[in-house]
Protein backbone atom coordinates (compact mmCIF):
# COMPACT_ATOMS: atom_id res chain seq x y z
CA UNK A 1 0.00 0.00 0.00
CA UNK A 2 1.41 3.56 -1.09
CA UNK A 3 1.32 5.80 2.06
CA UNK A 4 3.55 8.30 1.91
CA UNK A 5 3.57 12.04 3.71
CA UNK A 6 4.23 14.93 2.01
CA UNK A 7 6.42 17.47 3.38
CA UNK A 8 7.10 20.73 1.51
CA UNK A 9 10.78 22.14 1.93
CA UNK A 10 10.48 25.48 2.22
CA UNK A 11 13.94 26.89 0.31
CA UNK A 12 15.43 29.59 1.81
CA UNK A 13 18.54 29.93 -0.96
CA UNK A 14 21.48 31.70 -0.25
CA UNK A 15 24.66 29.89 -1.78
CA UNK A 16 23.05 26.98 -2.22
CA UNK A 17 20.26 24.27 -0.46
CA UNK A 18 18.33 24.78 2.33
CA UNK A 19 15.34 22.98 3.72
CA UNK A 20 13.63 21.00 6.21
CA UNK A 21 15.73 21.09 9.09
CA UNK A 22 18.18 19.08 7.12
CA UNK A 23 20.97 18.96 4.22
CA UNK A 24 21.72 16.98 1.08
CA UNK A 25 25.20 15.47 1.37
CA UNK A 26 27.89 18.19 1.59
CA UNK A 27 25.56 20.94 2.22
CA UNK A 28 24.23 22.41 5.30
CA UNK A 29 21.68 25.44 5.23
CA UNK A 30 18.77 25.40 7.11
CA UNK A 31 15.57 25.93 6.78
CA UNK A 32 11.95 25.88 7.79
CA UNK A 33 9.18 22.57 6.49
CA UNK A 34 5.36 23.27 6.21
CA UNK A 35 3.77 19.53 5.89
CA UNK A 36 0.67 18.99 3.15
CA UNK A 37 -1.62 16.46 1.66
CA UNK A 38 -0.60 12.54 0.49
CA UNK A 39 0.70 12.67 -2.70
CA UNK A 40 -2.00 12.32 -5.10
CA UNK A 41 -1.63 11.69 -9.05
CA UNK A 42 1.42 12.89 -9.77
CA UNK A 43 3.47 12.02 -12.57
CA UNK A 44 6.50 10.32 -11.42
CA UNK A 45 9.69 11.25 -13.69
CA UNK A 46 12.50 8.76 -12.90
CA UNK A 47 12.53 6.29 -10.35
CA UNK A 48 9.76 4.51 -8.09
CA UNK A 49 6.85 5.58 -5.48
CA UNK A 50 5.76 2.32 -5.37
CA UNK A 51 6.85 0.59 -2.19
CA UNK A 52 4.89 -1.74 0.04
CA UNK A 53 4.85 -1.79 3.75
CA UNK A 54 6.34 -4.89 4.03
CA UNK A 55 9.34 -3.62 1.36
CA UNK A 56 9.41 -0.40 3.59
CA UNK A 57 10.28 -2.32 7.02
CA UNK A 58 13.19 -2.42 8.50
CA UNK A 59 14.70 -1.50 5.10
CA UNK A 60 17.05 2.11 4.68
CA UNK A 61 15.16 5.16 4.90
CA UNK A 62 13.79 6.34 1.32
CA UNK A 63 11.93 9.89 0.50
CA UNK A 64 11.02 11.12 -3.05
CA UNK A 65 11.68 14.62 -4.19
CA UNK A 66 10.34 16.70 -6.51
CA UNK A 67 11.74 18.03 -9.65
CA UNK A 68 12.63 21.16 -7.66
CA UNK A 69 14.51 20.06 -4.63
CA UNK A 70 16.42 17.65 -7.26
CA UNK A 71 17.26 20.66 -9.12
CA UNK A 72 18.30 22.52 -6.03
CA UNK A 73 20.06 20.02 -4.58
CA UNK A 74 21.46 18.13 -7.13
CA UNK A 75 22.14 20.15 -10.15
CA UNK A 76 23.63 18.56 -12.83
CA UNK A 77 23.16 15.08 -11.55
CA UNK A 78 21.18 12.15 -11.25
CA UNK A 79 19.17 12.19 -7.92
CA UNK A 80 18.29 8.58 -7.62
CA UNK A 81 20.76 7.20 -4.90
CA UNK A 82 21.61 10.51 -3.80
CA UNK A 83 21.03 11.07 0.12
CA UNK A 84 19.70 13.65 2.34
CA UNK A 85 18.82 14.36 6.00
CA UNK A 86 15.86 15.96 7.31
CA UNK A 87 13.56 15.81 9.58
CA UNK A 88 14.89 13.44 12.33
CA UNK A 89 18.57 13.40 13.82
CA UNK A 90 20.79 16.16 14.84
CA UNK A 91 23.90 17.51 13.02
CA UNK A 92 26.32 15.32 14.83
CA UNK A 93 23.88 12.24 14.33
CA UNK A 94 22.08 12.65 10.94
CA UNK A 95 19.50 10.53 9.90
CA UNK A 96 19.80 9.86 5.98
CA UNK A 97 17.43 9.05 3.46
CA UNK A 98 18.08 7.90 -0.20
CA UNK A 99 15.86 9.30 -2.79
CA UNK A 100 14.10 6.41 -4.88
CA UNK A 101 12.03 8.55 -7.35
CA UNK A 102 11.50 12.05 -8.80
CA UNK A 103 8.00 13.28 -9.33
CA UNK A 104 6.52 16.32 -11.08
CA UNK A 105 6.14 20.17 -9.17
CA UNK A 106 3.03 21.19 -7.72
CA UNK A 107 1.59 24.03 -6.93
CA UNK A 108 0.97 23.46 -3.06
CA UNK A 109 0.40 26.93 -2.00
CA UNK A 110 -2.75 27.81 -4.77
CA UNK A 111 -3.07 27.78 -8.54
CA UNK A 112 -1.29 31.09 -8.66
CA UNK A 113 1.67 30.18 -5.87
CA UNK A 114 4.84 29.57 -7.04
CA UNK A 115 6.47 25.83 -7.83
CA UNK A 116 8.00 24.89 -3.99
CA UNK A 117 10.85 22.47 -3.20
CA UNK A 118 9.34 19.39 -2.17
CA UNK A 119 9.89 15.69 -0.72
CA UNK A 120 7.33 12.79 0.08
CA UNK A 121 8.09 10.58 3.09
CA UNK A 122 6.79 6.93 3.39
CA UNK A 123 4.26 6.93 6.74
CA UNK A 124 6.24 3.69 7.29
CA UNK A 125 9.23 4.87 7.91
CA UNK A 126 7.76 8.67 8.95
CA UNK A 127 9.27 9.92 12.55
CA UNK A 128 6.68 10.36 15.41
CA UNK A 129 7.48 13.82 15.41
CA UNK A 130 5.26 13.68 11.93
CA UNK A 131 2.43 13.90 13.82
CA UNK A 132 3.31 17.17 16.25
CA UNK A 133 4.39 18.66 12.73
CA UNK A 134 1.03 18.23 11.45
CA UNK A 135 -0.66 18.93 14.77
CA UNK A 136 -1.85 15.38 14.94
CA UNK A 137 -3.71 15.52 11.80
CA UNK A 138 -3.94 14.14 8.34
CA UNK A 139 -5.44 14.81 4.90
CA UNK A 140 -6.89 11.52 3.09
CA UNK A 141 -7.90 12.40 -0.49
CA UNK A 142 -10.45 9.64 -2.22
CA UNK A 143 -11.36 9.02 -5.72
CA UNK A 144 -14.85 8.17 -6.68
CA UNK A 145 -14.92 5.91 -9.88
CA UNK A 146 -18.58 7.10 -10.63
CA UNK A 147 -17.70 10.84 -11.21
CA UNK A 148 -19.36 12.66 -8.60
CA UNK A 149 -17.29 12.56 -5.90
CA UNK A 150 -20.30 14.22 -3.30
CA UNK A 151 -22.07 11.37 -2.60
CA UNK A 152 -19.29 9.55 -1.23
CA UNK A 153 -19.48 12.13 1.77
CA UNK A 154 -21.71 10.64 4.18
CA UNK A 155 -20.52 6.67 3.40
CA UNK A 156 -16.26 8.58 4.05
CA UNK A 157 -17.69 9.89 7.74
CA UNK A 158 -19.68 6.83 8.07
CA UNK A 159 -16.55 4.55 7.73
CA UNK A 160 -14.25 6.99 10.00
CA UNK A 161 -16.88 6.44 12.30
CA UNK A 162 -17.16 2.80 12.35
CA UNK A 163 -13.51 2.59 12.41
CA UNK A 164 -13.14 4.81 15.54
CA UNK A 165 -16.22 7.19 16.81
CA UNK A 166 -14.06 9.18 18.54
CA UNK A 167 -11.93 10.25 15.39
CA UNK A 168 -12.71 13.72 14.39
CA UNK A 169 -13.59 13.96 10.50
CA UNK A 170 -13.90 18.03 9.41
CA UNK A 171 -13.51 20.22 6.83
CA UNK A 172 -14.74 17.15 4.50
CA UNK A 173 -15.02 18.78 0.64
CA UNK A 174 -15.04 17.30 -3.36
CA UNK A 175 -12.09 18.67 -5.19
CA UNK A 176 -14.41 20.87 -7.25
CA UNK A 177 -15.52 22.74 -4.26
CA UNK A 178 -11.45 23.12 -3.24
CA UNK A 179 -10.89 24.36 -7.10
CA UNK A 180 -13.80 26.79 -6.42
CA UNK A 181 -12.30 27.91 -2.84
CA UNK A 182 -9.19 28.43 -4.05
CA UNK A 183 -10.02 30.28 -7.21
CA UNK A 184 -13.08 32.31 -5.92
CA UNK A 185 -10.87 35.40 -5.38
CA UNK A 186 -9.18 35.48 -9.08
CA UNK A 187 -12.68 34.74 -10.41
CA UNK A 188 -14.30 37.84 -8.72
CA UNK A 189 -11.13 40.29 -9.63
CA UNK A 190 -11.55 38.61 -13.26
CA UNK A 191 -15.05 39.87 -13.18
CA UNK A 192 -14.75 42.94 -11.85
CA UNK A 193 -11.80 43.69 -13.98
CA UNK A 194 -13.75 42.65 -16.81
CA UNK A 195 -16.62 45.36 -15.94
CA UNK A 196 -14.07 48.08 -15.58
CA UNK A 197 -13.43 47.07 -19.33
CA UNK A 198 -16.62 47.30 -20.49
CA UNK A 199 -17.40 50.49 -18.54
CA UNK A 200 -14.16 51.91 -20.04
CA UNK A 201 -14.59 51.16 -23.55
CA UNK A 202 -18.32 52.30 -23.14
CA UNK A 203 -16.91 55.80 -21.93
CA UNK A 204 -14.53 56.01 -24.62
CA UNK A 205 -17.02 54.92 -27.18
CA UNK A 206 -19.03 58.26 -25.73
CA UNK A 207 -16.04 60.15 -25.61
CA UNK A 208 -15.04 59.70 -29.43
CA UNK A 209 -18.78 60.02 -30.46
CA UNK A 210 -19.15 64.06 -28.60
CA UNK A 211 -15.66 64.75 -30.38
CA UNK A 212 -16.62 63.74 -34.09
CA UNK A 213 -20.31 65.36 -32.92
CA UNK A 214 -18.87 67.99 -32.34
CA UNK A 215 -16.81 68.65 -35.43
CA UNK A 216 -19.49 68.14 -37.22
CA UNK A 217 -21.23 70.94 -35.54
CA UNK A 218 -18.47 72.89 -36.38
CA UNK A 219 -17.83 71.91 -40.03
CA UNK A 220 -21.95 72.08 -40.86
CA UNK A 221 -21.60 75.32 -42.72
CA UNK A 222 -18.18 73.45 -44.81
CA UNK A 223 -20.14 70.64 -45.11
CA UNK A 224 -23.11 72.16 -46.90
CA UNK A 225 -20.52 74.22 -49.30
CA UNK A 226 -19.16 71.34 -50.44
CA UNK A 227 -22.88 69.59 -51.05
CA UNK A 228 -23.89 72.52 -52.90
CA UNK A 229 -20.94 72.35 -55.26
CA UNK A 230 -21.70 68.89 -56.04
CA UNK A 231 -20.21 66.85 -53.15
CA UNK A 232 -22.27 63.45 -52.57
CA UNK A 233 -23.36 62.32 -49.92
CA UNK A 234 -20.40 59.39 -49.96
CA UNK A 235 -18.77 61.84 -49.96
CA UNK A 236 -19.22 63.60 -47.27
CA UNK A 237 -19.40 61.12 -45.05
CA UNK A 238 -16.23 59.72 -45.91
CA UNK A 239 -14.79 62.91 -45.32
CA UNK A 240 -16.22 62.92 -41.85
CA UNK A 241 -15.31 59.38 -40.95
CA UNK A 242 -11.63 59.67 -42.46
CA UNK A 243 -10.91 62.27 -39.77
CA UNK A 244 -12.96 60.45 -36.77
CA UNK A 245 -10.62 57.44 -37.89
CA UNK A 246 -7.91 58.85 -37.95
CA UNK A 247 -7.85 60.11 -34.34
CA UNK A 248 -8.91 56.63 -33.04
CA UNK A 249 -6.03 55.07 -34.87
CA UNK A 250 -3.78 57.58 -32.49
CA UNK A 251 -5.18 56.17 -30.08
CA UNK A 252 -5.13 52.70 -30.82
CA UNK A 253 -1.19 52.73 -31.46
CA UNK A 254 -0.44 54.50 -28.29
CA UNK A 255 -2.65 52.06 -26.65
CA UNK A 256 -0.84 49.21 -28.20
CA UNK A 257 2.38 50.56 -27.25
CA UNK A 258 2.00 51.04 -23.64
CA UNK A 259 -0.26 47.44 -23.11
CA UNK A 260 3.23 46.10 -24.20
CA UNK A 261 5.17 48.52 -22.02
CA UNK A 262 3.04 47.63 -19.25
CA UNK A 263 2.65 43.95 -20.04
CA UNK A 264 6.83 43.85 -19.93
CA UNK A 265 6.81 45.45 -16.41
CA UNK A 266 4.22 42.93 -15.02
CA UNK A 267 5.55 39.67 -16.15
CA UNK A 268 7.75 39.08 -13.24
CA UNK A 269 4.41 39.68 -11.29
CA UNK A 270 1.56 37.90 -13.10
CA UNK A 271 2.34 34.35 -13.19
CA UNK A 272 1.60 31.85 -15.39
CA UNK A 273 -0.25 34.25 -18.11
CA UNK A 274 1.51 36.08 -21.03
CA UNK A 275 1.06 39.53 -20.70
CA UNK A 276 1.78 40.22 -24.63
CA UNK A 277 -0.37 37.65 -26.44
CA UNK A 278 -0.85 38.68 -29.65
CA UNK A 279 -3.96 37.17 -29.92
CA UNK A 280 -5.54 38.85 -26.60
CA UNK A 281 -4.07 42.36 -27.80
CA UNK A 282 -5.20 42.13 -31.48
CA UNK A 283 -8.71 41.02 -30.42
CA UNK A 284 -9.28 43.94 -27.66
CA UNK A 285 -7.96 46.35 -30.38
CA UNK A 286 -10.93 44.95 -32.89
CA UNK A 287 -13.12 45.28 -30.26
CA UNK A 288 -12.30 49.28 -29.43
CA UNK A 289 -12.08 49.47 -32.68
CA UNK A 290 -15.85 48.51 -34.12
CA UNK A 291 -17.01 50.19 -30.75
CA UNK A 292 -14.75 53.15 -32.29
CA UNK A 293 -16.15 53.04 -35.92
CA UNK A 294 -20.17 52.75 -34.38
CA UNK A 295 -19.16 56.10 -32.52
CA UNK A 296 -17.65 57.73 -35.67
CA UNK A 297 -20.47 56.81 -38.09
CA UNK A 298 -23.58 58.01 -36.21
CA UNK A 299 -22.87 61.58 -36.27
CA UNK A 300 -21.08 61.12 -40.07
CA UNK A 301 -24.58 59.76 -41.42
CA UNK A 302 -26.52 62.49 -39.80
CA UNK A 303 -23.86 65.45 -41.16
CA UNK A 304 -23.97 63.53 -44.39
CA UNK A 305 -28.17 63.37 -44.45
CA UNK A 306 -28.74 67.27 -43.94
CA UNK A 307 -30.08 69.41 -46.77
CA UNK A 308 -27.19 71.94 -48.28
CA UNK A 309 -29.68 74.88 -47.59
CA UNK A 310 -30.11 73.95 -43.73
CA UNK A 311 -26.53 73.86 -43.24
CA UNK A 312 -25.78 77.36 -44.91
CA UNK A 313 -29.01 78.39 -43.10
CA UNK A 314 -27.99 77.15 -39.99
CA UNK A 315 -24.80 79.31 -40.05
């Protein structure tokens, strides 16, 4: 049976490794551990997490690490067979453990945390202080082979209970409902982002349609000159729409320029998302633009619809 604990090394890097009260051979820095949930579907890279109890007992201490602690502890190298000490011992007396198998990162701390140094202990072969680590509690995680993993709720806390009455079963959730928790505040900034947007575009849209409104206003008496000489009403509104246009392709370029500006100075912050895709940019542009040309063309068709003598009579 594969029971294994997770602990997450917490790296504090300086000039070199540094985690869980422990050291990789011929290094030293310490550092602080946070413990976390059995390891659960993840991809294994090189070596083996499959170990049975009796395989684990009275056999050498084993751990597996992640692709980041093998990175930070062993660059360069192959980390099967390589040893390290944590969690049990002292400096004088270290306790070692040989890594057997090097699994894919996850992202312990939240979908938007960053990747975290991490090793997975067999319970075997766990030290009792495990359990004052975790404060004498532990996270089971099971799969339901129907798909919907609520039901399963009352039959978990019915087995805990038959098992031992007295064992305290909380917090019990499907992994949905953790995806949910655990996303609900980027989903809610996403929408409320996404209404500034709108609202924004909306009040530019406004904006451009009061400045070509009023240019027309101002050209009425040029506009019914040139309709009285022959202009068409094509024309005219091309004219009009030309110089509307024109300004909102200003703005368009400047806007273009500092979303990539901007974008540059927030990758280091925004994780995980590209802050120039082309295809995001190009499509928000299309978007200010049509609002843009709706704006332009209303007061163009109304400049362009007025009778030559009501324009020169008008002035």
């Amino acid at each position: 049976m594969k029971k294994f604990l997770v602990v997450l090394a917490c790296l504090l890097i300086a000039s070199g490794l540094a985690f869980a009260g422990g050291k990789a051979e011929g290094k030293s820095e310490p550092a602080a551990a946070a413990k976390g949930a059995p390891a659960f579907h993840i991809g294994v890279v090189t070596g083996t997490v499959s170990q049975s109890e009796d395989d684990l007992r009275g056999a050498e201490r084993v751990m597996v690490v992640s692709r980041a602690l093998a990175r930070s502890a062993f660059p360069g190298q192959d980390p099967i067979g390589k040893r390290i000490s944590c969690c049990e011992g002292s400096p004088e007396a270290p306790v070692w453990k040989t890594v057997v198998g090097v699994v894919d990162d996850v992202r312990t701390a939240g979908p938007a945390g960053e990747v975290q140094p991490e090793f997975y202990l067999p319970l075997d072969q766990a030290p009792d202080a495990s359990w004052r680590w975790n404060q004498q509690s532990m996270t089971v995680v099971a799969r339901s082979r129907s798909g919907d993993a609520a039901h399963l709720i009352p039959s978990l806390r019915a087995a805990v209970a038959q098992l031992d009455p007295g064992l305290p079963l909380y917090d019990v959730a499907t992994m949905e409902t953790r995806l949910q928790e655990s996303t609900a505040l980027y989903r809610f900034l996403l929408r409320l982002l996404g209404a500034l947007g709108l609202s924004g575009m909306l009040l530019a849209a406004v904006g451009v349609y009061g400045v070509v409104a009023y240019g027309v206003t101002q050209r009425r008496r040029e506009i019914g000159i040139r309709m009285a000489l022959g202009a068409t009403t094509r024309e005219v509104l091309r004219m009009i729409a030309r110089a509307g246009l024109r300004m909102v392709a200003v703005g368009l370029l400047l806007g273009a320029v500092l979303s990539l500006a901007i974008g540059r100075a927030l990758a280091d912050v925004v994780r995980g998302v590209d802050t120039t895709d082309a295809v995001t940019l190009g499509g928000v542009a299309l978007l200010l633009l049509l609002a843009s040309l709706a704006a332009v063309l209303l007061p163009s068709r109304r400049a362009a619809r007025v009778h030559p003598a009501e324009s020169l009579a008008a002035e």
